[in-house]
Protein backbone atom coordinates (compact mmCIF):
# COMPACT_ATOMS: atom_id res chain seq x y z
CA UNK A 1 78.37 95.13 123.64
CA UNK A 2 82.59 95.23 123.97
CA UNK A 3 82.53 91.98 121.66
CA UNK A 4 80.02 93.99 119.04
CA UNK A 5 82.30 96.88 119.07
CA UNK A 6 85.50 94.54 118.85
CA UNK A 7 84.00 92.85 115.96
CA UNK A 8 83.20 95.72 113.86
CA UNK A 9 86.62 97.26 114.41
CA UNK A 10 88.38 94.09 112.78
CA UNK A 11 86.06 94.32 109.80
CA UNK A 12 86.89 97.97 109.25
CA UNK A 13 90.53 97.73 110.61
CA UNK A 14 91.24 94.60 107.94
CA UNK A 15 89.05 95.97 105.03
CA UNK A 16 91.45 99.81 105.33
CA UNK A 17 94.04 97.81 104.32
CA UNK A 18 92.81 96.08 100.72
CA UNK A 19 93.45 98.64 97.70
CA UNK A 20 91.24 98.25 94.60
CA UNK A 21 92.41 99.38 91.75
CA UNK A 22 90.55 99.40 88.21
CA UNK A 23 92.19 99.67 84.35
CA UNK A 24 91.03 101.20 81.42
CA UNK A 25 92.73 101.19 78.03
CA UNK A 26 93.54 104.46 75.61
CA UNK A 27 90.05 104.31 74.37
CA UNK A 28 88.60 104.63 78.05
CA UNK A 29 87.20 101.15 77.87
CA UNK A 30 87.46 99.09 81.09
CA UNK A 31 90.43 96.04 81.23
CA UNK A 32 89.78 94.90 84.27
CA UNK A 33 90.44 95.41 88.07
CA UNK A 34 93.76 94.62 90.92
CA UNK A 35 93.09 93.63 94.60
CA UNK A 36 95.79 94.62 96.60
CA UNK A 37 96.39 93.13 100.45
CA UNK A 38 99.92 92.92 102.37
CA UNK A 39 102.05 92.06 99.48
CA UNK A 40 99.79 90.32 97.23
CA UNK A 41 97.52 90.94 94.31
CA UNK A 42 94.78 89.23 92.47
CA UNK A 43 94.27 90.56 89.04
CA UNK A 44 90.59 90.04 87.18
CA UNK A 45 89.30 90.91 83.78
CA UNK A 46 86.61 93.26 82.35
CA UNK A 47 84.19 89.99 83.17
CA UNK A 48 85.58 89.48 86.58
CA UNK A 49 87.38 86.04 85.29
CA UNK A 50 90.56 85.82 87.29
CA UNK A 51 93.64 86.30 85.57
CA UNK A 52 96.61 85.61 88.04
CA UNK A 53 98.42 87.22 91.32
CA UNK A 54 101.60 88.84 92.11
CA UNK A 55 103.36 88.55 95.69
CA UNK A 56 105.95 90.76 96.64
CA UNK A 57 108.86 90.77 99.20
CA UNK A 58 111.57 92.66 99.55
CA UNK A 59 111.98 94.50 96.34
CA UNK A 60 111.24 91.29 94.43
CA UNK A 61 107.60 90.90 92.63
CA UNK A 62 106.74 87.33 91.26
CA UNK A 63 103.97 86.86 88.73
CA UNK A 64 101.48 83.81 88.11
CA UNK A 65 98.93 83.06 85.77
CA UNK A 66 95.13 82.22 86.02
CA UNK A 67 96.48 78.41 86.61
CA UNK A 68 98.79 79.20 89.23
CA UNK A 69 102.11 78.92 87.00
CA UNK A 70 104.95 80.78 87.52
CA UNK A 71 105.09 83.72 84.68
CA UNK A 72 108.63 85.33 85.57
CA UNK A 73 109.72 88.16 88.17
CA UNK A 74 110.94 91.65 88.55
CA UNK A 75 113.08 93.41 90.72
CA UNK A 76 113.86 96.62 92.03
CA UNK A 77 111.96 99.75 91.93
CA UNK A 78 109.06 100.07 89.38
CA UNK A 79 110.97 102.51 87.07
CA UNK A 80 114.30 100.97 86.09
CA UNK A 81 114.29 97.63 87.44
CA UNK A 82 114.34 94.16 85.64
CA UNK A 83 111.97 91.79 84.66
CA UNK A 84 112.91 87.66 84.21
CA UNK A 85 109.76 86.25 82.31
CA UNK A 86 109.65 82.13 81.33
């Protein structure tokens, strides 16, 4: 019964910490959806196609497309900072 109970708190304990986030555009229509989990993010589209992930450490954020290719970085804090694209 202790191993039940341990079980079940890992499954809760690592599913608290991945964020969900969805996007809508000016017209209310949904964009899409962002899976968040210790410092990375998957992004998909309205029909759940993957788009890319960001990972970030440190104040840095680095972007990559659906392929896996780099797409550029940012850094600092979300208002103010700069962005390097390819």
């Amino acid at each position: 019964m202790k191993t039940l109970y341990t079980i079940a708190a890992l499954l809760l304990s690592s599913s608290a910490f991945a964020q969900s986030t969805s996007f809508y555009g000016p017209s209310g229509a949904y964009e899409g959806s962002a899976y968040s989990n210790s410092g990375s993010t998957s992004y998909y589209g309205p029909s759940g196609g993957y788009l890319g992930s960001s990972y970030s450490n440190s104040g840095a954020t680095s972007y990559y497309g659906s392929s896996g290719s780099y797409e550029g970085s940012s850094y600092g804090p979300a208002v103010g900072g700069y962005y390097y694209g390819e």
